[in-house]
N, C-alpha and C. Protein backbone atom coordinates (compact mmCIF):
# COMPACT_ATOMS: atom_id res chain seq x y z
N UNK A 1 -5.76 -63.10 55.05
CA UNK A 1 -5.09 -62.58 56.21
C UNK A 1 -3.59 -62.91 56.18
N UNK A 2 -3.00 -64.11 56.01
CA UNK A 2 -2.16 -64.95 55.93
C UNK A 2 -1.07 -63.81 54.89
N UNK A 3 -1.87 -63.76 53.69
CA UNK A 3 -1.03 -62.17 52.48
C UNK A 3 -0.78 -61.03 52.94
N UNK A 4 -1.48 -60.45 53.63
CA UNK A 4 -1.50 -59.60 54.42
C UNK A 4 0.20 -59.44 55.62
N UNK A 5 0.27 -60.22 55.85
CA UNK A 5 1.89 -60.70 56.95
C UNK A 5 2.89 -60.33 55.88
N UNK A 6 2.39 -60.74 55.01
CA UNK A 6 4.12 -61.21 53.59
C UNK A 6 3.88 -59.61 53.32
N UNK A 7 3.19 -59.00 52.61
CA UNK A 7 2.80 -57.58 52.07
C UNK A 7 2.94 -56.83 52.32
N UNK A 8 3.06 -56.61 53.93
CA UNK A 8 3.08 -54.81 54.72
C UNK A 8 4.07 -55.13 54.90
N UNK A 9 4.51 -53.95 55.36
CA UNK A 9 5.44 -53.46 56.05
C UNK A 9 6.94 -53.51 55.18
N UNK A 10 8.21 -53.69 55.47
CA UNK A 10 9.35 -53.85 55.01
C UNK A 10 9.64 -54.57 53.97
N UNK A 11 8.72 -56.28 54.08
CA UNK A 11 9.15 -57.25 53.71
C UNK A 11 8.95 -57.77 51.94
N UNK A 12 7.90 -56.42 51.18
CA UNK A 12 8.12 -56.38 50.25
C UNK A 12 8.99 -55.94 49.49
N UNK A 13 9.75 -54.96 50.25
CA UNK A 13 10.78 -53.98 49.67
C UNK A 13 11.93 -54.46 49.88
N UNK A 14 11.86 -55.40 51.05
CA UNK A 14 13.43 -56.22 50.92
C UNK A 14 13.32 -57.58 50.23
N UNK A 15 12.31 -58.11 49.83
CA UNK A 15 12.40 -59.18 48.84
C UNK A 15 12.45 -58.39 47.18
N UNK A 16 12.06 -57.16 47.02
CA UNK A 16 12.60 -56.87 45.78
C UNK A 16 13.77 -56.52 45.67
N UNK A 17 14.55 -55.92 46.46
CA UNK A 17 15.81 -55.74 47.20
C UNK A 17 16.94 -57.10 46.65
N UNK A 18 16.48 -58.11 47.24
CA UNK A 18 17.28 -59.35 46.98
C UNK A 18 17.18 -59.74 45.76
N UNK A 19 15.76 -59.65 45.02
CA UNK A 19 15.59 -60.03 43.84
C UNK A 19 16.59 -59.43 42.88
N UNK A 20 17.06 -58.07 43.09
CA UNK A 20 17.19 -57.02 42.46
C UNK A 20 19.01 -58.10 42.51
N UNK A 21 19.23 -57.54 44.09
CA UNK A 21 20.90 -57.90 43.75
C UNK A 21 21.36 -59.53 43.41
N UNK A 22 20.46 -60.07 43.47
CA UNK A 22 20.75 -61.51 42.93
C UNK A 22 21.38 -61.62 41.55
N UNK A 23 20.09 -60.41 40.98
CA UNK A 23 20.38 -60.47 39.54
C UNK A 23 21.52 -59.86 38.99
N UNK A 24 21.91 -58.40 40.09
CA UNK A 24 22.65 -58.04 39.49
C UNK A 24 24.21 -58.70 39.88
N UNK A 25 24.28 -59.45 40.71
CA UNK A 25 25.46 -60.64 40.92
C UNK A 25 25.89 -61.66 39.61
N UNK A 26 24.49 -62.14 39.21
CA UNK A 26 25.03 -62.94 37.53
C UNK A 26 25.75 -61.78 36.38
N UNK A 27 25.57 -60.63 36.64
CA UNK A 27 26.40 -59.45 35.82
C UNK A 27 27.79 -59.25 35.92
N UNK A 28 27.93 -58.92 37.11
CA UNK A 28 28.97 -59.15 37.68
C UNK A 28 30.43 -60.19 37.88
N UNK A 29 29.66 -61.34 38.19
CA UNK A 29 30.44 -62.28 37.92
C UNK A 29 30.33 -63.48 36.64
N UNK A 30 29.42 -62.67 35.71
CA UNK A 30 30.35 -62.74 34.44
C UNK A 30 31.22 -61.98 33.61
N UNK A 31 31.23 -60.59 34.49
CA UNK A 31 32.23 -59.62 33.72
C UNK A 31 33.49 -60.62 34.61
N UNK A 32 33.45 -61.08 35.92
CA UNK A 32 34.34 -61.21 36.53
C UNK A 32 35.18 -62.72 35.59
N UNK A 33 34.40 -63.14 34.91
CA UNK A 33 34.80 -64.52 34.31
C UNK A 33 35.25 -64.41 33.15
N UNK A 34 34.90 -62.92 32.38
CA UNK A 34 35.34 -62.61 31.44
C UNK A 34 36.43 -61.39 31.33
N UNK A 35 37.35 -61.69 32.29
CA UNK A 35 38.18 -59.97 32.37
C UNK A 35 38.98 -60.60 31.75
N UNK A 36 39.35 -61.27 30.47
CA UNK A 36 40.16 -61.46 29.97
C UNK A 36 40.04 -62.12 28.49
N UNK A 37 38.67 -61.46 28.31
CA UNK A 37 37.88 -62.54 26.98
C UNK A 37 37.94 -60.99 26.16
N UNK A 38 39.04 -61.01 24.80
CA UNK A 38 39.06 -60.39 23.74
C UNK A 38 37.13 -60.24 23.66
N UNK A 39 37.09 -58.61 23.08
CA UNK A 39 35.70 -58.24 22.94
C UNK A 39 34.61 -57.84 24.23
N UNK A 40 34.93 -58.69 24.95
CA UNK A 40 33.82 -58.69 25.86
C UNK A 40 33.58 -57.56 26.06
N UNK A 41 32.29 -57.30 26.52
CA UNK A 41 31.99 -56.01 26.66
C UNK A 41 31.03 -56.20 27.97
N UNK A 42 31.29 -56.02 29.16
CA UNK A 42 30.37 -56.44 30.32
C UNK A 42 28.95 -55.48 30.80
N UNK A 43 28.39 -56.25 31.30
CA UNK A 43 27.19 -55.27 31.48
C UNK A 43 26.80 -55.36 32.96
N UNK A 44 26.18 -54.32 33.15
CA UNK A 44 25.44 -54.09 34.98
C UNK A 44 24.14 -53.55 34.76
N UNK A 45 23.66 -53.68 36.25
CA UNK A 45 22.56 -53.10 36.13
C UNK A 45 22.45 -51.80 36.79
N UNK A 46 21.65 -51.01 36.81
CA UNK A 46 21.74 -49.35 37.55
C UNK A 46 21.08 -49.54 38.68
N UNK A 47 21.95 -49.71 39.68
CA UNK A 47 21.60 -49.67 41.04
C UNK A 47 20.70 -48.09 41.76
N UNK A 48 21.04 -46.90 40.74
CA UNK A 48 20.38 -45.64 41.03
C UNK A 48 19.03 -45.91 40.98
N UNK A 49 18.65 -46.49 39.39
CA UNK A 49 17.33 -46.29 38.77
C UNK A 49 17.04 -47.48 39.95
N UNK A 50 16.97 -48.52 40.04
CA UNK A 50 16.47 -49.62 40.89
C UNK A 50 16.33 -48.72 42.24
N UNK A 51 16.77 -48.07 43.09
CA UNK A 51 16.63 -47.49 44.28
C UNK A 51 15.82 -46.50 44.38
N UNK A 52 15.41 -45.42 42.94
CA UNK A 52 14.71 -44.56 42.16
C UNK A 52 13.13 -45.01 42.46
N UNK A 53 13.41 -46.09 41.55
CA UNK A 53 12.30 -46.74 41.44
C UNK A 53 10.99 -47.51 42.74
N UNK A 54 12.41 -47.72 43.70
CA UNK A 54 11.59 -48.56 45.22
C UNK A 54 11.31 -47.80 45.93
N UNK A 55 12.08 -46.48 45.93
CA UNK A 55 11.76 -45.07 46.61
C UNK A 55 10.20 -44.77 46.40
N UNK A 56 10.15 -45.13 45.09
CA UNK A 56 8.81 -44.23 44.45
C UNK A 56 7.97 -45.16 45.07
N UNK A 57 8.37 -46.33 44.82
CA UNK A 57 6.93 -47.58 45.23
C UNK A 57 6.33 -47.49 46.76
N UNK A 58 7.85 -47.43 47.37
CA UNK A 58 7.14 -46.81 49.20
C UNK A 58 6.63 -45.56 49.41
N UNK A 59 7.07 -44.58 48.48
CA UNK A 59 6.22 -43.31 49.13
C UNK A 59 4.78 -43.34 48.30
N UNK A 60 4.36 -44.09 47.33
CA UNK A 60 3.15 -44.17 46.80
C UNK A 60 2.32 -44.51 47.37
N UNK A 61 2.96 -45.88 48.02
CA UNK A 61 2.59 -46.69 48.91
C UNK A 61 1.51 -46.25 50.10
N UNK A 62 2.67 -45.59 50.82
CA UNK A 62 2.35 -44.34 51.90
C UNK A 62 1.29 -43.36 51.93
N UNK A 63 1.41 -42.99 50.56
CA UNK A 63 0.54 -41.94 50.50
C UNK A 63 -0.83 -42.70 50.08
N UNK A 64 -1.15 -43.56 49.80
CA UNK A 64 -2.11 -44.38 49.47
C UNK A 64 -2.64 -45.09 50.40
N UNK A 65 -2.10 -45.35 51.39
CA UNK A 65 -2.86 -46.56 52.46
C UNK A 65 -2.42 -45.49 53.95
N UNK A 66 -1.67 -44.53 53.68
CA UNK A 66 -1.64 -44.16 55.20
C UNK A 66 -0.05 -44.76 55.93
N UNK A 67 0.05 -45.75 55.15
CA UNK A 67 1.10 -46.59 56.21
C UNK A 67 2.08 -47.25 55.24
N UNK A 68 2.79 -48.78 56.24
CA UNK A 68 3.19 -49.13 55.30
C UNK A 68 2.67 -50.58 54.90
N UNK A 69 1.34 -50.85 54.49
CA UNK A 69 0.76 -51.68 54.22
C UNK A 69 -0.39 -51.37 52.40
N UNK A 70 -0.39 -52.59 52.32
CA UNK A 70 -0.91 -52.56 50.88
C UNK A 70 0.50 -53.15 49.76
N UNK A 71 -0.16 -52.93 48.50
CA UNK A 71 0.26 -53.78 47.42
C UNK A 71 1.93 -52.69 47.24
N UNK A 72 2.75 -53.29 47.11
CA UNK A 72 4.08 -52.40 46.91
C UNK A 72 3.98 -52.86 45.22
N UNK A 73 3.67 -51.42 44.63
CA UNK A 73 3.85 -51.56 42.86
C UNK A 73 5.17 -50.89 42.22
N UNK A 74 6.19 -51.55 41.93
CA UNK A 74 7.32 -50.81 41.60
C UNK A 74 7.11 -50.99 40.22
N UNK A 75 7.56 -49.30 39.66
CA UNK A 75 7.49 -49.15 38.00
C UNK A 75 8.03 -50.19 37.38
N UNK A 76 8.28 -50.14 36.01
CA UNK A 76 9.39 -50.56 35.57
C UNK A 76 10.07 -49.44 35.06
N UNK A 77 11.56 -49.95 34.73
CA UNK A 77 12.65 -49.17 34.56
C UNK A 77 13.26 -49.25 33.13
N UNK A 78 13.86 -48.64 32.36
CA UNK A 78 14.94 -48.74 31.40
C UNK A 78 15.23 -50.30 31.05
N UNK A 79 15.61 -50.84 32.64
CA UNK A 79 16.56 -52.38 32.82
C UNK A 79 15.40 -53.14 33.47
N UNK A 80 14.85 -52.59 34.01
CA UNK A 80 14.43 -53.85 34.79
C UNK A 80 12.43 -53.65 34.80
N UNK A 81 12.13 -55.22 34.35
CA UNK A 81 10.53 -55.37 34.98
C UNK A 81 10.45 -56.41 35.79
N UNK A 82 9.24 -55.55 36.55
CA UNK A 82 9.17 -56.11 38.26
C UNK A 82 8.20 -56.96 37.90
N UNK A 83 8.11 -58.33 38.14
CA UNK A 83 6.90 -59.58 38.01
C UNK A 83 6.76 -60.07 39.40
N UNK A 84 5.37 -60.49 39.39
CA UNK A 84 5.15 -60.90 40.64
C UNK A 84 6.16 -61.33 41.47
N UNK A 85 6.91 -62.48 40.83
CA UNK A 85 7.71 -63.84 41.04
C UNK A 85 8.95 -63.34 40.90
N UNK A 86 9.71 -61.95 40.43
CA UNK A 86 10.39 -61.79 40.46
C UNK A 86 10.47 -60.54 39.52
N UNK A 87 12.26 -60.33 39.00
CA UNK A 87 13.04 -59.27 38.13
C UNK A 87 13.07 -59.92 37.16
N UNK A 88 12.75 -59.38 35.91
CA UNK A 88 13.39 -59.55 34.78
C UNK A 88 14.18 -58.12 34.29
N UNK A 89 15.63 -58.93 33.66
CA UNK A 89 16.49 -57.49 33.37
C UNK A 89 16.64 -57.43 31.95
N UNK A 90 16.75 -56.03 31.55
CA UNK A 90 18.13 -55.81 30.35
C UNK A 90 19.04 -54.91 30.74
N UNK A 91 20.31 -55.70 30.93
CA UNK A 91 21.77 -54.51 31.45
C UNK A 91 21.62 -53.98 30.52
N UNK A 92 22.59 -52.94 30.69
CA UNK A 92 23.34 -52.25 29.92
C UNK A 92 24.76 -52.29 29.78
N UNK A 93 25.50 -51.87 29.00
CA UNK A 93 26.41 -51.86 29.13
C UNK A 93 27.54 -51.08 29.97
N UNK A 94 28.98 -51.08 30.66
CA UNK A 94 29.36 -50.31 31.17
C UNK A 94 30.33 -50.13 30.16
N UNK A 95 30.61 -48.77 30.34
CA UNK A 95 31.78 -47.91 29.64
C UNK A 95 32.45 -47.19 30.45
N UNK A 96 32.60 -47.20 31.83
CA UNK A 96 33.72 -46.93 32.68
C UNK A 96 35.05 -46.82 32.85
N UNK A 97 35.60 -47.75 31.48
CA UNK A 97 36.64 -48.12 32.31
C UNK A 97 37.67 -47.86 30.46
N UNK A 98 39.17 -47.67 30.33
CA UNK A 98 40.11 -48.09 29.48
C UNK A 98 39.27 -49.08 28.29
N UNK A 99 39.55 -48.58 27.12
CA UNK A 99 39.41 -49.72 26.37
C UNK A 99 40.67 -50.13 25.87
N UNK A 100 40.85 -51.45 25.74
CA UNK A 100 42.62 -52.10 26.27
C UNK A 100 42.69 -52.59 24.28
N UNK A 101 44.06 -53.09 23.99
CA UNK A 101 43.84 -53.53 23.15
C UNK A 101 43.31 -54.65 22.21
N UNK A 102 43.00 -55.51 23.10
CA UNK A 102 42.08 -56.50 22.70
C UNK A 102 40.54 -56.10 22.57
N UNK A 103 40.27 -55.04 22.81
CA UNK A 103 38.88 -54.26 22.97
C UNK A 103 38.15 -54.34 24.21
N UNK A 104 38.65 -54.91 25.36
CA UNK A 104 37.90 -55.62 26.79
C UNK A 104 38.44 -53.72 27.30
N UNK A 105 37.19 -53.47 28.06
CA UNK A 105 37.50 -52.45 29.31
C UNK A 105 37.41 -52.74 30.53
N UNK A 106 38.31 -53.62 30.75
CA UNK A 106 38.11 -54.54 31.55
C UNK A 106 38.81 -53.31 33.16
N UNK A 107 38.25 -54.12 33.94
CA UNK A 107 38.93 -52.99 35.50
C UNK A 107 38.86 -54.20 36.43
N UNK A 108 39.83 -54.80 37.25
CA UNK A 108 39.45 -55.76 38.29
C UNK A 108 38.84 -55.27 39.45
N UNK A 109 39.45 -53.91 39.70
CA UNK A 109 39.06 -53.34 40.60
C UNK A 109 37.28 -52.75 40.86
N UNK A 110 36.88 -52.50 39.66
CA UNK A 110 35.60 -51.86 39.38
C UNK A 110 34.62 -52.68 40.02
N UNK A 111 35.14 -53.99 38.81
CA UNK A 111 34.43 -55.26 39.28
C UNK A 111 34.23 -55.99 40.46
N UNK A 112 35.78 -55.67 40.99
CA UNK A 112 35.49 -56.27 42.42
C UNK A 112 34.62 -55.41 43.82
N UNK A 113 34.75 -54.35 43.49
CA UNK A 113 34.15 -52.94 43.97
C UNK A 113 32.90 -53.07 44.04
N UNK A 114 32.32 -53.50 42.48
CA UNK A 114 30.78 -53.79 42.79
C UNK A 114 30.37 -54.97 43.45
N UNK A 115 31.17 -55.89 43.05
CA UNK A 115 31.01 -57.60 43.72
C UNK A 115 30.39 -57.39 45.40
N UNK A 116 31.75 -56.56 45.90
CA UNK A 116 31.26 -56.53 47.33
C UNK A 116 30.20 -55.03 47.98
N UNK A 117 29.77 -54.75 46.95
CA UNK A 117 29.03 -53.52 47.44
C UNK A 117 28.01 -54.57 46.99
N UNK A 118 27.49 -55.32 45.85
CA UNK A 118 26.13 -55.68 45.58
C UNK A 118 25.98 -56.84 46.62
N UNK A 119 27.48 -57.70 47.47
CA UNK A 119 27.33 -58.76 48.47
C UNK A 119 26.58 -57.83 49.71
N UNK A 120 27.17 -56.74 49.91
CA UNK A 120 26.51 -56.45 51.19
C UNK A 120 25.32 -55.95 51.49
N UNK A 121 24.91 -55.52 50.34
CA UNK A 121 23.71 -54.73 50.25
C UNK A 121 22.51 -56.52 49.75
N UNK A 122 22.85 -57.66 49.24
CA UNK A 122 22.28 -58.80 49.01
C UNK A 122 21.93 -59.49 50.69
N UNK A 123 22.96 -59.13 51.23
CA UNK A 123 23.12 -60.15 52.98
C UNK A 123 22.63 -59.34 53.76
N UNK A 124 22.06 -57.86 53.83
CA UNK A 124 21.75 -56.84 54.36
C UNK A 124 19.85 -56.87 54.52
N UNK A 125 19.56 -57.48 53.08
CA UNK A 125 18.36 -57.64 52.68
C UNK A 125 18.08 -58.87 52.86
N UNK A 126 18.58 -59.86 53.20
CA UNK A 126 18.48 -61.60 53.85
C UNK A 126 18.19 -61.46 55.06
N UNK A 127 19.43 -60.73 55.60
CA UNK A 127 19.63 -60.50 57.06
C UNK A 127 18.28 -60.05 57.65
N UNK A 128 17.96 -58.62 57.10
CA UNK A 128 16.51 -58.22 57.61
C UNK A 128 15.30 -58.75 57.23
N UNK A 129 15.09 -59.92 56.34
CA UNK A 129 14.00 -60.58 56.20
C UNK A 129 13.71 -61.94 56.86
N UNK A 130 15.10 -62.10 57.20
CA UNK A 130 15.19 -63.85 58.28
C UNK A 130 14.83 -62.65 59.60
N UNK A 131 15.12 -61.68 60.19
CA UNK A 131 14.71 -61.16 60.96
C UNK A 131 13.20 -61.16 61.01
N UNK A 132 12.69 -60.28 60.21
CA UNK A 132 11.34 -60.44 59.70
C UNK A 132 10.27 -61.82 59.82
N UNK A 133 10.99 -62.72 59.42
CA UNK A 133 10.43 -64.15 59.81
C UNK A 133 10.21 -64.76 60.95
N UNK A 134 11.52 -64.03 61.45
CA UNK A 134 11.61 -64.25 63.20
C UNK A 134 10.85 -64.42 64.07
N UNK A 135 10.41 -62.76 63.72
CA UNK A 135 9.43 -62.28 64.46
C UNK A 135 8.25 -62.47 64.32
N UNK A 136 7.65 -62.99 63.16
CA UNK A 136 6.55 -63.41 62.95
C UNK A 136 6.36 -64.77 63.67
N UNK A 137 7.69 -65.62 63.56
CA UNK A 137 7.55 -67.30 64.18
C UNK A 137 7.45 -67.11 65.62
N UNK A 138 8.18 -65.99 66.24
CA UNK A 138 7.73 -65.64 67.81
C UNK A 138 6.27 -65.53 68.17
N UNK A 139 5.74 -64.36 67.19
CA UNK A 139 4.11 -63.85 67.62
C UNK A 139 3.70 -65.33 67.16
N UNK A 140 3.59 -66.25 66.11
CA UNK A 140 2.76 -67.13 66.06
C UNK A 140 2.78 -68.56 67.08
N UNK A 141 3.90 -68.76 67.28
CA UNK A 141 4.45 -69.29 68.76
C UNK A 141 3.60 -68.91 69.97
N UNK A 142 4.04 -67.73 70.00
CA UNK A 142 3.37 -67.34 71.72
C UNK A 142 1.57 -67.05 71.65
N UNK A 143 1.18 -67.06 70.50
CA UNK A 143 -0.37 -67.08 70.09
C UNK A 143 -0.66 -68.68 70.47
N UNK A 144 0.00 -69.64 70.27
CA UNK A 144 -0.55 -71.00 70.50
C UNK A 144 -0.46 -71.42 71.69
């Protein structure tokens, strides 16, 4: 019963959510540590295919149980496999940007661009799961 609370509803899709941008934050801010390292060549992860992919897991979901309860099974991707316990990745590389003469395609801006798009979309998915908790510590509260 107790699995059942963690499982339905939202709270699987925003803990893969976090899992997801956690990981893709160590990408990030090592391109960010390396915008100046001859060679480097930085890598990300595809925030499309990852959103692709969770899309698919809730409407499967849906169409399978009626609702939004039951096991949330997200594929795996190109980059990323989904484990119980978490993401495991392989970036890829980005090619976005100038290749400079030291060989770095380096962009501060790119980088910083994603930094705070993957922060808000990371605190977005905290935010609504400490919510989530909330509300569960209320109903189990006012049950006693």
């Amino acid at each position: 019963m107790i699995e059942g609370l963690f499982n339905s509803g939202s709270m699987p899709v925003l803990e893969r959510m976090a899992q997801f941008t956690e990981q893709r934050h160590r990408h990030i801010v090592d391109a960010i540590a390396n915008l100046s390292t001859p060679n480097y060549k930085p890598t990300d992860l595809d925030v499309g295919s990852f959103q692709a992919a969770l899309a698919k897991a809730v409407d499967e979901r849906r169409n399978e149980t009626g609702g939004p309860n039951g096991d949330l099974r997200v594929r795996h991707t190109d980059q990323l496999r989904f484990e119980p316990d978490g993401i495991e990745t392989q970036p890829g590389f980005r090619n976005q940007n100038l290749l400079f003469h030291d060989r770095n395609n380096r962009s501060v801006e790119h980088v910083m661009k994603d930094l705070a798009e993957n922060a808000m979309m990371h605190n977005a998915a905290i935010e609504m799961l400490r919510n989530q908790f909330h509300m569960l510590e209320t109903a189990i509260s006012l049950r006693v």
